[in-house]
N, C-alpha and C. Protein backbone atom coordinates (compact mmCIF):
# COMPACT_ATOMS: atom_id res chain seq x y z
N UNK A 1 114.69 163.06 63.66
CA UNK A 1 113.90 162.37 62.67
C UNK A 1 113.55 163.35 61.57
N UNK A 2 113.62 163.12 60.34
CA UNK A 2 113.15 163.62 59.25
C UNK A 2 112.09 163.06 58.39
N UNK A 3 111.13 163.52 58.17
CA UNK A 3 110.29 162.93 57.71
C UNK A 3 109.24 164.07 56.62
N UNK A 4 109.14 163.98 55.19
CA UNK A 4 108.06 164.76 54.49
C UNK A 4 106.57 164.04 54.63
N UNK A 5 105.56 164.83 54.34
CA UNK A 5 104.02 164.09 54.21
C UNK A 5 104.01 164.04 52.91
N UNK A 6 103.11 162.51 52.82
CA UNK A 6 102.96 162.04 51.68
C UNK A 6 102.64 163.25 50.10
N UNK A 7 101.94 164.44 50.40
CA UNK A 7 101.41 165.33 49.81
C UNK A 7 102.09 166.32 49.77
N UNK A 8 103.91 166.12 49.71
CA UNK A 8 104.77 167.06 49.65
C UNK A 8 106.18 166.22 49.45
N UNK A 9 106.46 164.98 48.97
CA UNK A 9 107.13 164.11 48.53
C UNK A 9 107.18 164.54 47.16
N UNK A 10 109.00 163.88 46.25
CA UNK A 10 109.22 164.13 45.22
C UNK A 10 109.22 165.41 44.72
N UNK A 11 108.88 166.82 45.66
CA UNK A 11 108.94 168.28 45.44
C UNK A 11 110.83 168.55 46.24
N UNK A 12 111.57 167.68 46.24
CA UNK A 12 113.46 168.08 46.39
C UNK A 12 113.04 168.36 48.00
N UNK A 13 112.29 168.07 48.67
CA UNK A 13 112.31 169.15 50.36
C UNK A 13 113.04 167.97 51.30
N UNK A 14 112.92 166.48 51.11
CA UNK A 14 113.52 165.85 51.73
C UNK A 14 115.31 165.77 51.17
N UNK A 15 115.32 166.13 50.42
CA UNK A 15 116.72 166.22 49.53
C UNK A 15 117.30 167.57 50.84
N UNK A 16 116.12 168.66 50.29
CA UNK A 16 116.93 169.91 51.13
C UNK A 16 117.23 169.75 52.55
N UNK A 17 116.22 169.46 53.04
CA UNK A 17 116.64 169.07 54.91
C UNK A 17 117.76 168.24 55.12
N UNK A 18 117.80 167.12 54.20
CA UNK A 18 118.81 166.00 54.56
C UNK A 18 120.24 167.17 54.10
N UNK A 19 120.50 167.86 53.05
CA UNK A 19 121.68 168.81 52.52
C UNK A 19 121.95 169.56 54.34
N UNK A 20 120.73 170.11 54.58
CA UNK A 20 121.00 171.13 55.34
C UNK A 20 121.49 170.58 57.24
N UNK A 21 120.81 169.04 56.98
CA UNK A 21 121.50 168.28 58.39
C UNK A 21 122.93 168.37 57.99
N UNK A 22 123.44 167.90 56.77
CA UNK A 22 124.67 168.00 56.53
C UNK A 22 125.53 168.81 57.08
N UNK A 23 124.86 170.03 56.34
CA UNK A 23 126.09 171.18 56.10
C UNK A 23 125.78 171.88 57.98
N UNK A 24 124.58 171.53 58.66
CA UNK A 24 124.53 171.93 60.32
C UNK A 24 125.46 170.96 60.99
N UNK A 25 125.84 169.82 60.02
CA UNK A 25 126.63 169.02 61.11
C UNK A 25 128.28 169.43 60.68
N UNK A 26 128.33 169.77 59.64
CA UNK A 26 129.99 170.48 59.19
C UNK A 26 130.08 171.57 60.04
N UNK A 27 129.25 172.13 60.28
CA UNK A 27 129.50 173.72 60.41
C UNK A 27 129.91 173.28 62.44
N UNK A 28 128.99 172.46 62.71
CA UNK A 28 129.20 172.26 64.06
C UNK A 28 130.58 170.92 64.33
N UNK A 29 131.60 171.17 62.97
CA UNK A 29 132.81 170.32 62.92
C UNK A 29 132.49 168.22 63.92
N UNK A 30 131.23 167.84 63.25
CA UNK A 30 130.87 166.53 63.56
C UNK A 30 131.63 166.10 62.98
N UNK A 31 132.19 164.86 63.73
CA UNK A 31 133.65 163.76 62.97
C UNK A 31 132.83 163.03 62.54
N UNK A 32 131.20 162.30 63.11
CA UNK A 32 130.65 161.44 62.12
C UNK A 32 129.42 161.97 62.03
N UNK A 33 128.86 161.18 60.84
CA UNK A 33 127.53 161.63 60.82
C UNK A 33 126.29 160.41 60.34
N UNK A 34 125.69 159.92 60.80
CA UNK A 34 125.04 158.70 60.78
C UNK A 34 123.64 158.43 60.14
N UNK A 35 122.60 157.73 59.76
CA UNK A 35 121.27 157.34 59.50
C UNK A 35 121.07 156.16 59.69
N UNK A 36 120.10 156.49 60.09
CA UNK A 36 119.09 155.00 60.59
C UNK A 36 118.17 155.14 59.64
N UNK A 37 117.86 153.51 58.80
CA UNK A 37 116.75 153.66 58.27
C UNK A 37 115.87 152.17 58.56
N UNK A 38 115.46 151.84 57.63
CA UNK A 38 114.75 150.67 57.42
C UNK A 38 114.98 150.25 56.21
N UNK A 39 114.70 148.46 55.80
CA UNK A 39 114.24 148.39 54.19
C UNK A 39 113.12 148.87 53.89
N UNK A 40 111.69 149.11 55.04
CA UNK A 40 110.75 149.88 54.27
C UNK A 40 110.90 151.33 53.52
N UNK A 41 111.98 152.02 53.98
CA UNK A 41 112.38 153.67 53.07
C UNK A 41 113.49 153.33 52.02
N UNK A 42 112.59 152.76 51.09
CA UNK A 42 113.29 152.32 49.98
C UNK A 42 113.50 154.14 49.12
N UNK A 43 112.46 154.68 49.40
CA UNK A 43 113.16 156.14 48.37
C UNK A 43 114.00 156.82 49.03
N UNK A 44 113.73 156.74 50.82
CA UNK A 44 115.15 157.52 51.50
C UNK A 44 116.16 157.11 51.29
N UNK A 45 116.15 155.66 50.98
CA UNK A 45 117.39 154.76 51.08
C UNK A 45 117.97 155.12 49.84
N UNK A 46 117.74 155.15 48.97
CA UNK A 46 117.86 155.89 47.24
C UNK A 46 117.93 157.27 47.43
N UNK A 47 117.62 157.77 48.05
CA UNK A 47 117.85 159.50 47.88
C UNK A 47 119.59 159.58 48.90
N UNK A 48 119.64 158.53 49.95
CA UNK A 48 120.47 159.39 50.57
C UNK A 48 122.11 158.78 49.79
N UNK A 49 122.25 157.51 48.99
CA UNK A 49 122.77 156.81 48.43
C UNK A 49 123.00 157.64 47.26
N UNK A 50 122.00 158.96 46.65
CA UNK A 50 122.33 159.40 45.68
C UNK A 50 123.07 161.25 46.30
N UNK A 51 122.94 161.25 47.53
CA UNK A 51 123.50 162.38 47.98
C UNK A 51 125.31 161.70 48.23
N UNK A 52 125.44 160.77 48.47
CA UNK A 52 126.52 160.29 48.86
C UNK A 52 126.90 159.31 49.91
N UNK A 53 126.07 158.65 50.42
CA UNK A 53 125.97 158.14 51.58
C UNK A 53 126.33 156.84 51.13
N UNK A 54 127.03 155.94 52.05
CA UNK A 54 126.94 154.51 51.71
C UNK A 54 126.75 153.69 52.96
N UNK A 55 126.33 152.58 52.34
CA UNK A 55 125.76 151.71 54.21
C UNK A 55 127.11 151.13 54.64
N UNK A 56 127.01 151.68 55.78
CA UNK A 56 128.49 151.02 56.63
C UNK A 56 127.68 149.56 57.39
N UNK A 57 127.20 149.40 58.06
CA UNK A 57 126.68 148.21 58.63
C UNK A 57 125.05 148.17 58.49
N UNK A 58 124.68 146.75 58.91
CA UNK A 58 123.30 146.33 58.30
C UNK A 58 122.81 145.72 59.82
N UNK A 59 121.83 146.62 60.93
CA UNK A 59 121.48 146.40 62.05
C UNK A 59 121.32 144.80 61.78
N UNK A 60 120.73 143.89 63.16
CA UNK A 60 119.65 142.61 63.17
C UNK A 60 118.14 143.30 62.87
N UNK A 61 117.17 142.55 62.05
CA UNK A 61 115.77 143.41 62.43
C UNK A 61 115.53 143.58 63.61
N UNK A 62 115.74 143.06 64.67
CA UNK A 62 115.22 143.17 66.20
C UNK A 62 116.03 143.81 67.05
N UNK A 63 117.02 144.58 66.86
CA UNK A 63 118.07 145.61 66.90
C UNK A 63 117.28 146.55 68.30
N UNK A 64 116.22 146.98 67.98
CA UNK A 64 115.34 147.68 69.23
C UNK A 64 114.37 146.96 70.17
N UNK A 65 114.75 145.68 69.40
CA UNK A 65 113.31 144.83 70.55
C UNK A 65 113.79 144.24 71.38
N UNK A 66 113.51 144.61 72.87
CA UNK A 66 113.91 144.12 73.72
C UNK A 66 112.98 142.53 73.82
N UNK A 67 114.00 141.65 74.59
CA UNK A 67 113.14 140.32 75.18
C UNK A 67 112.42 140.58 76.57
N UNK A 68 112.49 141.23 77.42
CA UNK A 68 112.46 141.61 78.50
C UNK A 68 111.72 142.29 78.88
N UNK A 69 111.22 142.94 79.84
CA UNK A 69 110.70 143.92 80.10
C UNK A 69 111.12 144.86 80.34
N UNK A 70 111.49 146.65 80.57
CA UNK A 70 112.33 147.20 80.87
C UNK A 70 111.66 147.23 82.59
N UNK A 71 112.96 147.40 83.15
CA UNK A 71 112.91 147.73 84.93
C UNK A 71 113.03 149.01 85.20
């Protein structure tokens, strides 16, 4: 998970971590490399779209909610 606090946003640091997952996942020769987001991270969703990223598939919202209980 990556995540900046509100009181250190728009200073490039979520730009840099997300560069540097990158270039830790080249260096460790990853064939893919993935994100999970939400529609609520509308600026992650814009920052990572402007690093290069594009959405390959669009979860269900309830993607993690189980009906069930777990056993």
């Amino acid at each position: 998970m990556l995540a900046v606090l509100p009181q250190y946003r728009n200073q490039g640091i979520g730009r840099q971590l997300s560069l540097d997952c990158v270039h830790r996942a080249k260096q460790d020769k990853a064939v893919v490399f993935g994100l999970h987001t939400s529609q609520l991270m509308v600026a992650a969703r814009t920052m990572y779209k402007r690093l290069g990223f594009e959405q390959d598939i669009e979860l269900p919202s309830n993607f993690l909610v189980e009906s069930s209980p777990a056993r």
